[in-house]
C-alpha atoms as a PDB file:
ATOM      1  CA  UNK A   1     -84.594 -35.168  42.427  1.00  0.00           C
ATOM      2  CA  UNK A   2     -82.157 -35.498  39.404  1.00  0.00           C
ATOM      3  CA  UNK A   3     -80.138 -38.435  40.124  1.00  0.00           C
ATOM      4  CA  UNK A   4     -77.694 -36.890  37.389  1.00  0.00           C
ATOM      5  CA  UNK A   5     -74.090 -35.845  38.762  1.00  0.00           C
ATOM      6  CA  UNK A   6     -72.208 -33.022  37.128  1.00  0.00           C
ATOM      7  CA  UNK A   7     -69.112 -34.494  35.900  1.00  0.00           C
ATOM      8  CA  UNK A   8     -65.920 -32.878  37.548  1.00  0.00           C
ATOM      9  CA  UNK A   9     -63.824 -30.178  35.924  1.00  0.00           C
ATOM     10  CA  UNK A  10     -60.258 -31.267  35.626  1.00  0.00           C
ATOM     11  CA  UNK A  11     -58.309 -28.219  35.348  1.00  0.00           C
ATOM     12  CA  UNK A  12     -54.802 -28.482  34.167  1.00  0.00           C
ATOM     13  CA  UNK A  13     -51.765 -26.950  35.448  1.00  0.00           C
ATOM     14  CA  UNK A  14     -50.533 -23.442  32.952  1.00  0.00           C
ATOM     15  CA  UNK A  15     -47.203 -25.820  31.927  1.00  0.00           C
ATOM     16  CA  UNK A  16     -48.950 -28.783  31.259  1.00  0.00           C
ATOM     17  CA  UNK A  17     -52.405 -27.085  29.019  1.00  0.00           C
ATOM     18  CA  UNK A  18     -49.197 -24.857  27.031  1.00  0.00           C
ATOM     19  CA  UNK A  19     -47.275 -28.304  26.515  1.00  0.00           C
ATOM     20  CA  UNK A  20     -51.039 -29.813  25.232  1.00  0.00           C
ATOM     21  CA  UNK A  21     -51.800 -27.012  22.908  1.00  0.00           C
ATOM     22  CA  UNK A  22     -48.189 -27.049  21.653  1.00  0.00           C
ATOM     23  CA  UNK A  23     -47.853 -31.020  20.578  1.00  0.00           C
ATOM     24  CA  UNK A  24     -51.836 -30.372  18.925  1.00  0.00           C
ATOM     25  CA  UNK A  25     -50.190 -27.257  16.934  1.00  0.00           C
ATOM     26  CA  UNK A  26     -47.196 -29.390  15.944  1.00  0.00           C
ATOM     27  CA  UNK A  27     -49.869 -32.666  14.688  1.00  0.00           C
ATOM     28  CA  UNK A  28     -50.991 -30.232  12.873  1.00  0.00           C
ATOM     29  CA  UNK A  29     -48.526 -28.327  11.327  1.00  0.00           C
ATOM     30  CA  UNK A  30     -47.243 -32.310  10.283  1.00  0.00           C
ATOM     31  CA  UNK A  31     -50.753 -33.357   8.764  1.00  0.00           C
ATOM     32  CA  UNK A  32     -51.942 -30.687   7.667  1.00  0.00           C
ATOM     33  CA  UNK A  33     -48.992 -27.479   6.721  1.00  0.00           C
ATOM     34  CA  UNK A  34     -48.342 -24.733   9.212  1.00  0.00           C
ATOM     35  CA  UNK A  35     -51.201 -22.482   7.359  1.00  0.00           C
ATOM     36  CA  UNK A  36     -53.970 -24.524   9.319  1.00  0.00           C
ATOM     37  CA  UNK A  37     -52.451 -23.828  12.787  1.00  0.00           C
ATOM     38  CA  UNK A  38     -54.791 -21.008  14.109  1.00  0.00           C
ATOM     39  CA  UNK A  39     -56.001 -20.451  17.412  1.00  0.00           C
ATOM     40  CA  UNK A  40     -59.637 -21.084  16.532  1.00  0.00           C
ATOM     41  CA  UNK A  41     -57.983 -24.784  14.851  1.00  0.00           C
ATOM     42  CA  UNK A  42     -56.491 -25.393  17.963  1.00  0.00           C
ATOM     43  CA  UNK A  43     -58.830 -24.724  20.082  1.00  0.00           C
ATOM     44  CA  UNK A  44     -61.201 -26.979  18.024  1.00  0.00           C
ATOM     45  CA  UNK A  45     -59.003 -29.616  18.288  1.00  0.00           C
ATOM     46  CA  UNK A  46     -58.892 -29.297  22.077  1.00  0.00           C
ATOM     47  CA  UNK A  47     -62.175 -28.322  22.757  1.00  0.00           C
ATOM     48  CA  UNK A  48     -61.485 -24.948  24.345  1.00  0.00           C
ATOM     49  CA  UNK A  49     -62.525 -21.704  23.564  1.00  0.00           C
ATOM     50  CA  UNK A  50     -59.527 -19.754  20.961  1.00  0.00           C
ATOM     51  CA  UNK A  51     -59.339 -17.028  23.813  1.00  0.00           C
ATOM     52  CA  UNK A  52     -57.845 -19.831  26.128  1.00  0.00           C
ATOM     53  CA  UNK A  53     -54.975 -20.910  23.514  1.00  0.00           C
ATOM     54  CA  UNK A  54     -54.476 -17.208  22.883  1.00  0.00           C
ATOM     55  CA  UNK A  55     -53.593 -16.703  26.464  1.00  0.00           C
ATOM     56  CA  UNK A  56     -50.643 -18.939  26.136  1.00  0.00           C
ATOM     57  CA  UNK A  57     -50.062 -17.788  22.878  1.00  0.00           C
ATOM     58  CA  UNK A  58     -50.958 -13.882  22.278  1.00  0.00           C
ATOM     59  CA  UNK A  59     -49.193 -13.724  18.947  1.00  0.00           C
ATOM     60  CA  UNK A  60     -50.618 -16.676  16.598  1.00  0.00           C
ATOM     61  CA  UNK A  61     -47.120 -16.649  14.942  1.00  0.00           C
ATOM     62  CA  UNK A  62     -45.384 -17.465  17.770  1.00  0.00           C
ATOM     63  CA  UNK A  63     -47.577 -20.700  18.009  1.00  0.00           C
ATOM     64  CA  UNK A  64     -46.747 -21.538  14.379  1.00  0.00           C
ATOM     65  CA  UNK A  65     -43.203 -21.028  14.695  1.00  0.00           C
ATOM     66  CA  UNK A  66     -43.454 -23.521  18.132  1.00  0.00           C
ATOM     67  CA  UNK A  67     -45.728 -25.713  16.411  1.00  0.00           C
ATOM     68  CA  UNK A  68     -42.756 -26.494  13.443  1.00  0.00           C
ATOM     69  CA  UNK A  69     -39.897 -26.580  16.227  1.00  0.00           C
ATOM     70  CA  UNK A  70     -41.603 -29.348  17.927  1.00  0.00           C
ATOM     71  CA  UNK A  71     -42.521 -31.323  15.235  1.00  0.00           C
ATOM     72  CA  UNK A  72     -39.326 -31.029  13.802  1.00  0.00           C
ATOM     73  CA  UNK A  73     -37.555 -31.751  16.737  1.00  0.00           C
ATOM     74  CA  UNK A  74     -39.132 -34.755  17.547  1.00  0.00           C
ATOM     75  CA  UNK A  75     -39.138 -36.201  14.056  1.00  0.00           C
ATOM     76  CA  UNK A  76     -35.069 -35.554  14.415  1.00  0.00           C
ATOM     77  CA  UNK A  77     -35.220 -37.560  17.804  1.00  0.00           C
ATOM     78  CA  UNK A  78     -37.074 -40.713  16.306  1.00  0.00           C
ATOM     79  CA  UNK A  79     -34.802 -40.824  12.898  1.00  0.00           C
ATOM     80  CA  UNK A  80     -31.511 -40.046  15.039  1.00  0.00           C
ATOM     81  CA  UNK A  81     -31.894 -40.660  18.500  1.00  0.00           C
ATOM     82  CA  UNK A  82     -29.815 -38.259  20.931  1.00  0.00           C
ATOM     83  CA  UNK A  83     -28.752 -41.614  22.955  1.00  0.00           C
ATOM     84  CA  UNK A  84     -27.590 -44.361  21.143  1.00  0.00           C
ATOM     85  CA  UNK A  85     -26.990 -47.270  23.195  1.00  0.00           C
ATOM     86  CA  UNK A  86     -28.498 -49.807  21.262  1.00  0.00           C
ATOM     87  CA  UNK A  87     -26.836 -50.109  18.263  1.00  0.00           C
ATOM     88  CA  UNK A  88     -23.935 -49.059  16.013  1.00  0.00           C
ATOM     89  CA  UNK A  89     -23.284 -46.153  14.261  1.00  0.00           C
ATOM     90  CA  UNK A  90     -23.186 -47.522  10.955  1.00  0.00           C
ATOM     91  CA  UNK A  91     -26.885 -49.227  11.857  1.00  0.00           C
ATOM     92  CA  UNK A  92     -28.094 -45.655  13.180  1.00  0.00           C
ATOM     93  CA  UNK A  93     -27.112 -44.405   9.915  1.00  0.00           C
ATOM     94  CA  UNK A  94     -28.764 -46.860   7.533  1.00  0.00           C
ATOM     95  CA  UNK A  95     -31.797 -46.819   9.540  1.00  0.00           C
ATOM     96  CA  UNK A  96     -32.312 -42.985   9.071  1.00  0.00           C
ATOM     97  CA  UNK A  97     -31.465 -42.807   5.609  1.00  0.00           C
ATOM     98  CA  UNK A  98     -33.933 -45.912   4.867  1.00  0.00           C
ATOM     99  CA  UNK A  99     -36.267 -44.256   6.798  1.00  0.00           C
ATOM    100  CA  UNK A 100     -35.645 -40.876   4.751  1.00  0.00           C
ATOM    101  CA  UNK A 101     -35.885 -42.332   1.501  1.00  0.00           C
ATOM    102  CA  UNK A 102     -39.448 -44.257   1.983  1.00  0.00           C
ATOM    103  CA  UNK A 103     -42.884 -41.916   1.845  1.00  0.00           C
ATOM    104  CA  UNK A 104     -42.996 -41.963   5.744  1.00  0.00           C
ATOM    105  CA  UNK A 105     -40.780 -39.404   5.520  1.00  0.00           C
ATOM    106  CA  UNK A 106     -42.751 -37.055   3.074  1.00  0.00           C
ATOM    107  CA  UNK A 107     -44.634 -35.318   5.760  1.00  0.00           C
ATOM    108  CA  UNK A 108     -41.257 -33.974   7.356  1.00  0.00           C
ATOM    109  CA  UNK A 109     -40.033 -32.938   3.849  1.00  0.00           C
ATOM    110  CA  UNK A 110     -43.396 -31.315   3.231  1.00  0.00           C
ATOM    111  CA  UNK A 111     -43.388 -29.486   6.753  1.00  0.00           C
ATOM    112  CA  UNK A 112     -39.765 -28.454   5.928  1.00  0.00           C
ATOM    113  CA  UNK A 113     -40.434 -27.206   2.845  1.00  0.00           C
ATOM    114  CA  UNK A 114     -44.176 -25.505   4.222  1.00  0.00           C
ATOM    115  CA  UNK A 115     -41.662 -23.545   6.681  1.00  0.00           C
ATOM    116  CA  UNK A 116     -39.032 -22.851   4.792  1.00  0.00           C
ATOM    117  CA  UNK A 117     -41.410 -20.638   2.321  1.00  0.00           C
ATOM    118  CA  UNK A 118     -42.992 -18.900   5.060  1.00  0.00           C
ATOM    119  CA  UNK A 119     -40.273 -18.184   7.006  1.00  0.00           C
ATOM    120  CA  UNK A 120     -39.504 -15.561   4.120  1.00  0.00           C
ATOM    121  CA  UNK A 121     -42.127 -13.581   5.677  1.00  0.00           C
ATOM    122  CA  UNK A 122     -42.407 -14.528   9.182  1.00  0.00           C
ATOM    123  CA  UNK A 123     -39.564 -13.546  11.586  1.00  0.00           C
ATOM    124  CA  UNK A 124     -40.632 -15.930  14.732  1.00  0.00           C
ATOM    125  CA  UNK A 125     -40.536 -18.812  11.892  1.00  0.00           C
ATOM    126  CA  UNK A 126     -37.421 -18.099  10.303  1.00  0.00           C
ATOM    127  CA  UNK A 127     -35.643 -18.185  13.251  1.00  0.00           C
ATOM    128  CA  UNK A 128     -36.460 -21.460  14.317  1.00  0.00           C
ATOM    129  CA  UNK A 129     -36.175 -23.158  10.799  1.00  0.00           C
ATOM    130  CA  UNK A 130     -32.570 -21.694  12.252  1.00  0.00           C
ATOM    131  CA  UNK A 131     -32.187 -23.535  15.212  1.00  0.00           C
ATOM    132  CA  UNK A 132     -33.492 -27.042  13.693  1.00  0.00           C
ATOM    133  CA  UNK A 133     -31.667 -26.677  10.667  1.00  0.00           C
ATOM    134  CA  UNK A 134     -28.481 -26.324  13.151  1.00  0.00           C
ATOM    135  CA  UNK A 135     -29.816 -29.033  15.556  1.00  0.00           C
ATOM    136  CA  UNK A 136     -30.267 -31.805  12.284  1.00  0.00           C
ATOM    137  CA  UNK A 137     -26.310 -30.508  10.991  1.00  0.00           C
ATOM    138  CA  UNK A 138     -25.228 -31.230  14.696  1.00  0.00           C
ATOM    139  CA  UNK A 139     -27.247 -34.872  15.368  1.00  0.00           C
ATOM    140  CA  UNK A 140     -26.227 -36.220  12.060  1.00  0.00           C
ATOM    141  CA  UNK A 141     -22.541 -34.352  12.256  1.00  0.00           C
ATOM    142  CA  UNK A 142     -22.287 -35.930  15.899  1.00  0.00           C
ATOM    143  CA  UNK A 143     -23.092 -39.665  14.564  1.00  0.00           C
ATOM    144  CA  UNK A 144     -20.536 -39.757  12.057  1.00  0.00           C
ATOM    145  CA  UNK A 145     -17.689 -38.559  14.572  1.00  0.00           C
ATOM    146  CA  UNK A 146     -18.961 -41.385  16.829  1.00  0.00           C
ATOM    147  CA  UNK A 147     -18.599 -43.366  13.770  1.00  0.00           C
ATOM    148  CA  UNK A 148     -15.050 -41.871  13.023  1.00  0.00           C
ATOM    149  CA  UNK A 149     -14.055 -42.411  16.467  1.00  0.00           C
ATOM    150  CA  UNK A 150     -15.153 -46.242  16.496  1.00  0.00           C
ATOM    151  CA  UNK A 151     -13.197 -46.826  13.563  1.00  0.00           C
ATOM    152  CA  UNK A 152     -16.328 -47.501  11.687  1.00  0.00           C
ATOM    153  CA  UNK A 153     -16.226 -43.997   9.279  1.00  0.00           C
ATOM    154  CA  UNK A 154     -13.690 -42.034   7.440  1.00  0.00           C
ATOM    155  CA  UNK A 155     -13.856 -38.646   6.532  1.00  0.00           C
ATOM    156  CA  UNK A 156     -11.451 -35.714   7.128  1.00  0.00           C
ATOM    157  CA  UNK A 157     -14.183 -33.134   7.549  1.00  0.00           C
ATOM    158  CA  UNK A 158     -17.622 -35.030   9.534  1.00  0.00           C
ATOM    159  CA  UNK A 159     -19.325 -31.395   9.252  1.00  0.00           C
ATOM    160  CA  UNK A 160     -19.109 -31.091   5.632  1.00  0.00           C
ATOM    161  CA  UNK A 161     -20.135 -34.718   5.185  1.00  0.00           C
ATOM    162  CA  UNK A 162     -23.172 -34.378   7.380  1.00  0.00           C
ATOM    163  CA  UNK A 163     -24.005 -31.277   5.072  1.00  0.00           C
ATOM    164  CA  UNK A 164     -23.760 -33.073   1.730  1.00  0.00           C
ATOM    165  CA  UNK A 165     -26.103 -36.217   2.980  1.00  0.00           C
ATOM    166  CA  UNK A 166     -28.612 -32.863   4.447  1.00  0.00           C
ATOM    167  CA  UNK A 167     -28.313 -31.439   1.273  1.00  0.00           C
ATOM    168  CA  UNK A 168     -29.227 -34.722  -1.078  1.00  0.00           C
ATOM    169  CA  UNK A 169     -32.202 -35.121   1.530  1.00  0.00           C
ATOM    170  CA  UNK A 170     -33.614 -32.423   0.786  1.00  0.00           C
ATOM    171  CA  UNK A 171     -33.201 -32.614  -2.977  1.00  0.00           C
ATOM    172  CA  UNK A 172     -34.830 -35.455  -2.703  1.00  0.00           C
ATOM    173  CA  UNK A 173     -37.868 -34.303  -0.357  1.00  0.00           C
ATOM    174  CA  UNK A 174     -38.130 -31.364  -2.634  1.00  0.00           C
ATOM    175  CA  UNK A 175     -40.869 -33.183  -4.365  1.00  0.00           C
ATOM    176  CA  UNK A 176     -42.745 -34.223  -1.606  1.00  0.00           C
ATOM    177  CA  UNK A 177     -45.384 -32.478  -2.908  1.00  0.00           C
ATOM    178  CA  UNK A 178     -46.273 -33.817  -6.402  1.00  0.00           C
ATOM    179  CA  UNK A 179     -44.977 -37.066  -6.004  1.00  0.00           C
ATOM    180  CA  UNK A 180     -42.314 -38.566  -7.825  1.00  0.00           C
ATOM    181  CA  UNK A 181     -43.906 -41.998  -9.120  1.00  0.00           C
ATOM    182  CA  UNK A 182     -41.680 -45.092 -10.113  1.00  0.00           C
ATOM    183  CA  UNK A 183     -38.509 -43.384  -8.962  1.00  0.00           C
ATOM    184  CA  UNK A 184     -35.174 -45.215 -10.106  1.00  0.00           C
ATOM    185  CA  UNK A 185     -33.602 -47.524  -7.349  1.00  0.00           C
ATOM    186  CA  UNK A 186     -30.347 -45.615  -7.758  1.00  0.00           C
ATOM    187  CA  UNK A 187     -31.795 -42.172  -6.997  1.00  0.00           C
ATOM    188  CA  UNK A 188     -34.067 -43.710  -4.069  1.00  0.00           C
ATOM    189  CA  UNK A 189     -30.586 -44.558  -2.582  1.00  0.00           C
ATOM    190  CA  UNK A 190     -28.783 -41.516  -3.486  1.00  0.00           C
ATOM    191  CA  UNK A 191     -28.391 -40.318   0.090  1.00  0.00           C
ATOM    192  CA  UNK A 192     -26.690 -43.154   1.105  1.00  0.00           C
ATOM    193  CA  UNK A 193     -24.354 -43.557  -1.755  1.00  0.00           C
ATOM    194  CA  UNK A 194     -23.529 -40.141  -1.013  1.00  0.00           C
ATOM    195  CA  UNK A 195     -23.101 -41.030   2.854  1.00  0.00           C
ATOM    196  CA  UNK A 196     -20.883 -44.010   1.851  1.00  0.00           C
ATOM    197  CA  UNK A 197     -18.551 -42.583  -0.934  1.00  0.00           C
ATOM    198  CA  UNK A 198     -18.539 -39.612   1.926  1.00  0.00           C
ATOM    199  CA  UNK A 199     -17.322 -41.929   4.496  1.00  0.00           C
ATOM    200  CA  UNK A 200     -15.340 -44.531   2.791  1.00  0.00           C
ATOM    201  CA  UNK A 201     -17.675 -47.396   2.772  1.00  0.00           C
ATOM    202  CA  UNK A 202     -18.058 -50.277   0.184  1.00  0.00           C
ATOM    203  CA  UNK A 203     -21.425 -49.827  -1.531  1.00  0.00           C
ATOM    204  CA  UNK A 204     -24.325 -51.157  -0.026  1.00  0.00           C
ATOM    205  CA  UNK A 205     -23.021 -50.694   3.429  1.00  0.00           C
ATOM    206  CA  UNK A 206     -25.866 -48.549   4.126  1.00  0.00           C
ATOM    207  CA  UNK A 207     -28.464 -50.715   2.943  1.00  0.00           C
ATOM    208  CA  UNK A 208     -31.663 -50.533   5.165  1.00  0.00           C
ATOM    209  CA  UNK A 209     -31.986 -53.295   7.928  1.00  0.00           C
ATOM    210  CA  UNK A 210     -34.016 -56.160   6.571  1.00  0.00           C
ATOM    211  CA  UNK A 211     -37.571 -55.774   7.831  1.00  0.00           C
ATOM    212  CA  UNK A 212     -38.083 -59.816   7.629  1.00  0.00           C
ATOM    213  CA  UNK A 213     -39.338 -60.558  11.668  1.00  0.00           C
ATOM    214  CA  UNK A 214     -36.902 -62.863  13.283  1.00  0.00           C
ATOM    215  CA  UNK A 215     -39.490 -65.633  13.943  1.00  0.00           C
ATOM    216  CA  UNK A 216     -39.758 -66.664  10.415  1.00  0.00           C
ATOM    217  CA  UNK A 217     -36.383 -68.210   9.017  1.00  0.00           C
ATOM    218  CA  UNK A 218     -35.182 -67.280   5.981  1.00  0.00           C
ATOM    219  CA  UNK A 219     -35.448 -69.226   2.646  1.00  0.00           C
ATOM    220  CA  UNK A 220     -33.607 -69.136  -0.184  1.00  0.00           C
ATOM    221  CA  UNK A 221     -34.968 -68.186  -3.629  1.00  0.00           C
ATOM    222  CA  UNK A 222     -34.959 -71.328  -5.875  1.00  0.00           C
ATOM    223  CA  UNK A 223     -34.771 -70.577  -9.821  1.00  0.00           C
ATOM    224  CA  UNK A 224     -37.503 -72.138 -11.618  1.00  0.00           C
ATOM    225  CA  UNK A 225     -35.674 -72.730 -14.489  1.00  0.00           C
ATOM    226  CA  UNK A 226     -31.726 -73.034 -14.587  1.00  0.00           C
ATOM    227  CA  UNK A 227     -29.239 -70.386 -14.899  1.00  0.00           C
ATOM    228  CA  UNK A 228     -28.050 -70.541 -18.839  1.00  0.00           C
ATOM    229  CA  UNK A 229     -24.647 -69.533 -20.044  1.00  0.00           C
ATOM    230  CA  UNK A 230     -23.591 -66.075 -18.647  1.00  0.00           C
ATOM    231  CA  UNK A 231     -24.042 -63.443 -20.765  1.00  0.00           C
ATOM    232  CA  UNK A 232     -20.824 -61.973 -22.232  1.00  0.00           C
ATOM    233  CA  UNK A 233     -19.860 -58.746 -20.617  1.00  0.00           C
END
């Protein structure tokens, strides 16, 4: 007698194995582009059969336009957090446009750009570039009135600001792509020079937050050889 035992089946519930093949579609779609989600991909990924992700998913477009939403969406709720308890809004602020301006955030600018040119053929897609282009306007738009209201900000129009720091971001991201090798400090901080002339801020406001861990104590830089005579202006 085989003393071999069959392992057990688990099967998943219908909202739990759509939620699964969704966040695989939308690892994707952020790795890779939004070409490589197909239901055979997917279904490689998961080990199922394509038939199974095409029961949850009949129209393969309809997965690709879910797979951006989600990744996009959850990209906007690490860089700008719907709750905020934890900090200020000028910290939330500096932190996402630090964040924006290093090449972690490449893969969002390429997956924004990736659906952006598809969505000029695909209807399901276009429509929810839609709804996460107005869900990044209204995150960003509702920090800086938080901002405003804290006394922290200034700016007559918060809508309009939160469209002209969108606007450099993408600029920016636009050549996510090829690269953009030894890029000037000034243009790597463009977004938030824009963000603090925008809101009435000193420069440098915005900085990033250091990264230097707590434990360590800071120490500060010695000159190896004295300062000479300034240099006339």
């Amino acid at each position: 007698m085989s003393s071999s035992v069959p392992r057990k089946r688990i099967r998943k519930s219908p909202a739990d194995r759509q939620a699964e093949i969704v966040a695989t579609a939308a690892a994707v779609a952020l790795a890779e582009g939004l070409e490589c989600v197909t239901l055979r991909r997917i279904g490689e990924e998961l080990d199922v059969r394509p038939g199974l992700v095409s029961h949850y998913f009949p129209v393969a477009e309809d997965l690709v336009a879910e797979a951006f939403g989600t990744a996009a969406a959850g990209e906007l709720d690490r860089l700008i957090p719907a709750e905020r308890p934890d900090a200020t809004p000028s910290t939330h602020l500096a932190r996402f446009l630090g964040e924006a301006a290093g090449e972690a955030y490449d893969d969002i600018s390429r997956l924004w750009i990736n659906a952006r040119h598809l969505a000029r053929y695909r209807p399901a897609l276009r429509e929810r570039v839609l709804v996460q282009e107005a869900a990044w306007r209204e995150r960003l738009e509702g920090l800086i009135r938080e901002g405003v209201a804290r006394g922290e900000f200034r700016t007559p129009d918060p809508y309009a600001t939160a469209i002209h720091v969108l606007v450099v971001l993408d600029g920016l991201g636009a050549h996510a792509n090829t690269g953009t090798p030894d890029r000037p400090a000034a243009i790597t901080r463009l977004a938030a020079t824009t963000a603090e002339r925008e809101l009435g801020l000193p420069p440098g406001t915005l900085a990033p937050p250091p990264t230097t861990p707590s434990a360590v104590p800071a120490v500060p830089a010695v000159p190896a050889v004295p300062p000479g005579p300034a240099a006339p202006a």
